[in-house]
N, C-alpha and C. Protein backbone atom coordinates (compact mmCIF):
# COMPACT_ATOMS: atom_id res chain seq x y z
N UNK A 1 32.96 21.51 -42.96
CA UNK A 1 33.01 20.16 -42.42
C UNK A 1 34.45 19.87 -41.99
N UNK A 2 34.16 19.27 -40.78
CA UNK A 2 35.77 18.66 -40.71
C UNK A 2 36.78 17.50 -41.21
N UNK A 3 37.74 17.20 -41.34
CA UNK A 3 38.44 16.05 -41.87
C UNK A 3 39.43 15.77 -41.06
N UNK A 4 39.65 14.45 -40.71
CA UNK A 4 40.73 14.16 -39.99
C UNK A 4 42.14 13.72 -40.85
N UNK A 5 43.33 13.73 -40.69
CA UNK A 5 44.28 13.33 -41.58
C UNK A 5 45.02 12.43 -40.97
N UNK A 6 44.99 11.23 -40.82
CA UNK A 6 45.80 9.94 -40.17
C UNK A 6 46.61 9.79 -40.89
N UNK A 7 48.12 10.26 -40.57
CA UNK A 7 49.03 9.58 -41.24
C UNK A 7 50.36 8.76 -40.68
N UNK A 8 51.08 7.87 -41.14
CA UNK A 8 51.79 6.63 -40.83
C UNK A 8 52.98 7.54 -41.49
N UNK A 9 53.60 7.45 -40.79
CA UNK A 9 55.07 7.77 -41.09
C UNK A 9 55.81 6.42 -41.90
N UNK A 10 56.73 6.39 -42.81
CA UNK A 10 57.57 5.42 -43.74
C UNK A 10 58.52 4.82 -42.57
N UNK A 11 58.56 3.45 -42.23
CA UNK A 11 59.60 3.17 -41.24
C UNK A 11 61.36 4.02 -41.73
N UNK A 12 61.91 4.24 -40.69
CA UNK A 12 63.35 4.76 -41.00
C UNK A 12 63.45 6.18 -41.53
N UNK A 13 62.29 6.92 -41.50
CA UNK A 13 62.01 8.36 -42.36
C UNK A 13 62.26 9.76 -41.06
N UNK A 14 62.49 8.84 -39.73
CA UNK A 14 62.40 10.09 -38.84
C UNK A 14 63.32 11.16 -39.35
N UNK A 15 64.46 11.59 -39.67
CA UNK A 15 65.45 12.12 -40.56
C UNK A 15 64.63 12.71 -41.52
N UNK A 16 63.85 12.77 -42.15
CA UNK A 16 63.07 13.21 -43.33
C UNK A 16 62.16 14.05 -42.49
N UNK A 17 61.54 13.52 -41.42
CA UNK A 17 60.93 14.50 -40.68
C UNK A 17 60.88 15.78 -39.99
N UNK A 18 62.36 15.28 -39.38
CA UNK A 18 63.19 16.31 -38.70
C UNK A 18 63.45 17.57 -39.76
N UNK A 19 63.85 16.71 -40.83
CA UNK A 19 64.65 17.97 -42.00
C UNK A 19 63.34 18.64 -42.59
N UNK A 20 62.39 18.02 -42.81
CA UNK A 20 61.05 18.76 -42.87
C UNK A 20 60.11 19.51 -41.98
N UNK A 21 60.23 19.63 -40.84
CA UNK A 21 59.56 19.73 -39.66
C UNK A 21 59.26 21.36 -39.93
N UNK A 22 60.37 22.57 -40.38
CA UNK A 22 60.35 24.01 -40.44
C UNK A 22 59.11 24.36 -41.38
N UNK A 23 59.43 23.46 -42.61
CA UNK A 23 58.25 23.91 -43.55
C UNK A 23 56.52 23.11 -43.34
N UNK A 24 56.81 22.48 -42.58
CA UNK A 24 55.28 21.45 -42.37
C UNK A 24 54.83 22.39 -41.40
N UNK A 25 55.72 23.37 -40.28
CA UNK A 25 55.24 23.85 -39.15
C UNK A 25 54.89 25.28 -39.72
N UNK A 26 55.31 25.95 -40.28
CA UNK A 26 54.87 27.31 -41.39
C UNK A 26 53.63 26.81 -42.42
N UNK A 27 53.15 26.06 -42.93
CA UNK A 27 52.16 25.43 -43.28
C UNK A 27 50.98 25.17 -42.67
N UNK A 28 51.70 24.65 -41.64
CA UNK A 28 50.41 24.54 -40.39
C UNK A 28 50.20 26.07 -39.83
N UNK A 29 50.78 26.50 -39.87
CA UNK A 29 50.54 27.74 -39.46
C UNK A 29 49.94 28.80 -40.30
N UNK A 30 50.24 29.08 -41.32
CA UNK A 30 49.49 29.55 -42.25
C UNK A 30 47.63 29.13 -42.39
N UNK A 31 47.72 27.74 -42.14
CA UNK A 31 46.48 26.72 -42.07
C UNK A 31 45.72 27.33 -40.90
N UNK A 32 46.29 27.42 -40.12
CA UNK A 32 45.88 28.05 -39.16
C UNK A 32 45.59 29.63 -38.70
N UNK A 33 45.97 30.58 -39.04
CA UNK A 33 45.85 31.73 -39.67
C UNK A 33 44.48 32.00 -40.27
N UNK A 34 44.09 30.84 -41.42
CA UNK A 34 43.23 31.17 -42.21
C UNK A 34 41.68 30.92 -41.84
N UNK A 35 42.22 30.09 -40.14
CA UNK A 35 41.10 29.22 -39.65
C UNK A 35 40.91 27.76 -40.58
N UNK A 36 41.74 27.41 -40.90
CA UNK A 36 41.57 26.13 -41.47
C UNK A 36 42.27 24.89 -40.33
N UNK A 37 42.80 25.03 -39.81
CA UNK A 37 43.71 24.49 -39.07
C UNK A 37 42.80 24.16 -38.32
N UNK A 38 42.40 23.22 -37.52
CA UNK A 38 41.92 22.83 -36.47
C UNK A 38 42.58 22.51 -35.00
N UNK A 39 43.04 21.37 -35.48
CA UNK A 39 44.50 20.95 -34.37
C UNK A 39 45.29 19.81 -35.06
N UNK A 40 46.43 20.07 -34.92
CA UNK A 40 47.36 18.80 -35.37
C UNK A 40 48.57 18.44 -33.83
N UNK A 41 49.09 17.64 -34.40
CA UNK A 41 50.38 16.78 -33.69
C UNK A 41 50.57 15.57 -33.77
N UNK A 42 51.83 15.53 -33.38
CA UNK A 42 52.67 13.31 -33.89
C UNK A 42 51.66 12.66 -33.14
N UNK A 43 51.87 11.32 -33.69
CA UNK A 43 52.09 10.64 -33.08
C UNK A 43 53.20 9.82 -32.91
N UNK A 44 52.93 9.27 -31.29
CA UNK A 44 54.28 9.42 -31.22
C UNK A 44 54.93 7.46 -30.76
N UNK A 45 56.12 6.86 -31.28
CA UNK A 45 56.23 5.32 -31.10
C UNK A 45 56.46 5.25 -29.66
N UNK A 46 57.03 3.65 -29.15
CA UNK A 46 57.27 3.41 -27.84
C UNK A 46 58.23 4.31 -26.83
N UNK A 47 59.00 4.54 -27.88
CA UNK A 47 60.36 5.44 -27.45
C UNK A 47 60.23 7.08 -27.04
N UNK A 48 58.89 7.55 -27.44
CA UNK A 48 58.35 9.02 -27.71
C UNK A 48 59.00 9.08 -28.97
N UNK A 49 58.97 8.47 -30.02
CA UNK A 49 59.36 9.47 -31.46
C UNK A 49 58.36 9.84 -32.31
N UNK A 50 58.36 10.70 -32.86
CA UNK A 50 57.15 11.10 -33.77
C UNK A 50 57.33 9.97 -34.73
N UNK A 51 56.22 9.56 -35.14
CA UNK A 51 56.06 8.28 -36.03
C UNK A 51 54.51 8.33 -36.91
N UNK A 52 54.39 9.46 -37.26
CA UNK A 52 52.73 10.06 -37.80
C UNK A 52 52.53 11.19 -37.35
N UNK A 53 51.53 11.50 -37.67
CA UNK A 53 50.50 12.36 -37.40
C UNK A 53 49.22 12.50 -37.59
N UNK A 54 48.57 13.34 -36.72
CA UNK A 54 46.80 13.92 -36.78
C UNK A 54 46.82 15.07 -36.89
N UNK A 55 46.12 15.59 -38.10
CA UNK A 55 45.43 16.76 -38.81
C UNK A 55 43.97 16.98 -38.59
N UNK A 56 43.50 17.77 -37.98
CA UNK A 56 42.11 17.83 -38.77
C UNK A 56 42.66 19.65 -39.04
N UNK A 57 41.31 18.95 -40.06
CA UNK A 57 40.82 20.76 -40.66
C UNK A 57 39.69 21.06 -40.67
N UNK A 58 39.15 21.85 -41.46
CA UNK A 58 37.92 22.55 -41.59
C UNK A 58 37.94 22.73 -43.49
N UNK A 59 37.04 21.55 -44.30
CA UNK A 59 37.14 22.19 -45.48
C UNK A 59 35.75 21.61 -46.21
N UNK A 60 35.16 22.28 -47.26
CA UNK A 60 34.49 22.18 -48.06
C UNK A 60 33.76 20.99 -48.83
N UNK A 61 34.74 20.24 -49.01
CA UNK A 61 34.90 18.97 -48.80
C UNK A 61 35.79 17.90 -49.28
N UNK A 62 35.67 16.51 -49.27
CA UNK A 62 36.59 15.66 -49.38
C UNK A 62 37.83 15.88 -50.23
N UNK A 63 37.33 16.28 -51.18
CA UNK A 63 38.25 16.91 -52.13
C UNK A 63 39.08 18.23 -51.90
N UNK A 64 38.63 18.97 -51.69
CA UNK A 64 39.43 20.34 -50.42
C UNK A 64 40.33 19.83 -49.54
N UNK A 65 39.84 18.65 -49.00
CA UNK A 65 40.61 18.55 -47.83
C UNK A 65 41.91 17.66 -48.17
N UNK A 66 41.63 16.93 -49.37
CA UNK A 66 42.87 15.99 -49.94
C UNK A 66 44.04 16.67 -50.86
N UNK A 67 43.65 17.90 -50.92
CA UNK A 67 44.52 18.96 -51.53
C UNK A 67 45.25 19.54 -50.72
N UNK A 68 44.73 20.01 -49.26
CA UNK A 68 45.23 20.24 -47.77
C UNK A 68 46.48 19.33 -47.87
N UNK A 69 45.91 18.45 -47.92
CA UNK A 69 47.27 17.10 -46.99
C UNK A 69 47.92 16.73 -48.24
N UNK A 70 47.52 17.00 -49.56
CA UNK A 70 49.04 16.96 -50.14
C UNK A 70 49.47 17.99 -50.33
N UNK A 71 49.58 19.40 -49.79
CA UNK A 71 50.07 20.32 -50.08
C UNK A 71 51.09 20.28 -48.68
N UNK A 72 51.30 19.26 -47.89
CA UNK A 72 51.84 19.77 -46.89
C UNK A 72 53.06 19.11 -47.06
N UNK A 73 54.14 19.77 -46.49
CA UNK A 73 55.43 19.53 -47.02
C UNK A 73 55.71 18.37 -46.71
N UNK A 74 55.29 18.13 -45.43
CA UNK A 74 55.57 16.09 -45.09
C UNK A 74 54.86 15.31 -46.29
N UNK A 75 54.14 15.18 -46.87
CA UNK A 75 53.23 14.64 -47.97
C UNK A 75 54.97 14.85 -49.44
N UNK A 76 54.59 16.34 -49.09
CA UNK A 76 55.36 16.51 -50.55
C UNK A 76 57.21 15.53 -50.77
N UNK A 77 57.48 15.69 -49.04
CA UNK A 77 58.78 15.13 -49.20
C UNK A 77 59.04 13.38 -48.76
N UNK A 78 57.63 13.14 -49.23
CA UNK A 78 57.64 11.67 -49.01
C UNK A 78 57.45 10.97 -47.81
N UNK A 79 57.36 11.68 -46.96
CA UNK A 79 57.04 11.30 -45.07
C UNK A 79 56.44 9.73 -45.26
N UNK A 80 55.23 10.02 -45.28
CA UNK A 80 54.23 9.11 -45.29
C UNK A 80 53.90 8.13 -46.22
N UNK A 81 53.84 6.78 -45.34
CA UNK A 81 53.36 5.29 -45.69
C UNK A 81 52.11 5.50 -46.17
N UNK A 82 51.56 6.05 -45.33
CA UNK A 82 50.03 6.36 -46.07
C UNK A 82 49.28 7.59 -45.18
N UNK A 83 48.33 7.64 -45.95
CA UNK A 83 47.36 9.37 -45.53
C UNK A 83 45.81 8.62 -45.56
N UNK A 84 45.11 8.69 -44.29
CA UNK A 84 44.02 8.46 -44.25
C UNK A 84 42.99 9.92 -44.43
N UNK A 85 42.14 10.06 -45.04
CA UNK A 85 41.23 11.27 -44.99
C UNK A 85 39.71 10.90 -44.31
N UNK A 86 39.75 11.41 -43.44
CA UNK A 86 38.33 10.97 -42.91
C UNK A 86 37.61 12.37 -42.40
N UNK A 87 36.58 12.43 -42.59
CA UNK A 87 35.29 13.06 -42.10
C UNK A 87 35.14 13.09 -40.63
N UNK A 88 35.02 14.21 -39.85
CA UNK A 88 35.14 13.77 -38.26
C UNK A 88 34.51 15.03 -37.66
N UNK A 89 33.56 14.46 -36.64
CA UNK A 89 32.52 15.34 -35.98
C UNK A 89 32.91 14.88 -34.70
N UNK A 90 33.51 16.48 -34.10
CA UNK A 90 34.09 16.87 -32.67
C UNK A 90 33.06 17.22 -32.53
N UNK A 91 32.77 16.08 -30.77
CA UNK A 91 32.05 16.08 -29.86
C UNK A 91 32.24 16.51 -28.99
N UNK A 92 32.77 16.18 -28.35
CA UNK A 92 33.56 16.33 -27.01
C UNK A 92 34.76 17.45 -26.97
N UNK A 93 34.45 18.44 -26.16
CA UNK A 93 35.81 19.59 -25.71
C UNK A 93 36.05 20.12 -27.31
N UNK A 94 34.78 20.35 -28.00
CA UNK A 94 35.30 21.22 -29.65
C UNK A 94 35.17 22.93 -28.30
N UNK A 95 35.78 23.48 -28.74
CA UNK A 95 35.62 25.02 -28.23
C UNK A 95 35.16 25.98 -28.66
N UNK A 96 34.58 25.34 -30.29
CA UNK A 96 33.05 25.96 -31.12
C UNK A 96 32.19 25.80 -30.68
N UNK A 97 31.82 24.51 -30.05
CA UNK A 97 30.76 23.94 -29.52
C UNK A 97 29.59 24.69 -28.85
């Protein structure tokens, strides 16, 4: 099943991001490797700055997948205001499909 990961970046944390960005991107990659990875990237504020992100994955379930997103180094080094976990069925342009 898939899960989406909505997360809100902490106002003033871009710096935390940046300095985290090597190990969140080896993570994702690994994630991806394993076929867990689906697709991620920022989102991004008025200015283009990364200010969040979207995760999905591929996991087992809710609980699988909330272990995903705190294992990821943005989670671990405090990034995020908050982490949404949601359930999400790609319709449109999945390339499983």
């Amino acid at each position: 099943m898939l899960f989406a990961f909505v997360c809100k970046d902490k106002p003033g944390h871009l710096q935390v991001r940046m300095d985290t960005r090597p190990a969140h991107v080896e993570h994702l990659n690994k994630l991806n490797a394993e076929g867990t990875l689906k697709m991620a990237g920022p989102f991004l504020d008025a200015e283009g700055k990364p200010n969040g992100s979207l995760v999905i994955v591929n996991a087992d379930s809710i609980e699988a997948a909330k272990a995903l997103a705190d294992a990821d180094p943005y989670t671990k080094a405090g990034l995020f205001e908050s982490v949404e976990i949601k359930p999400f069925n790609w319709v449109f342009n999945n390339p499983e499909a």
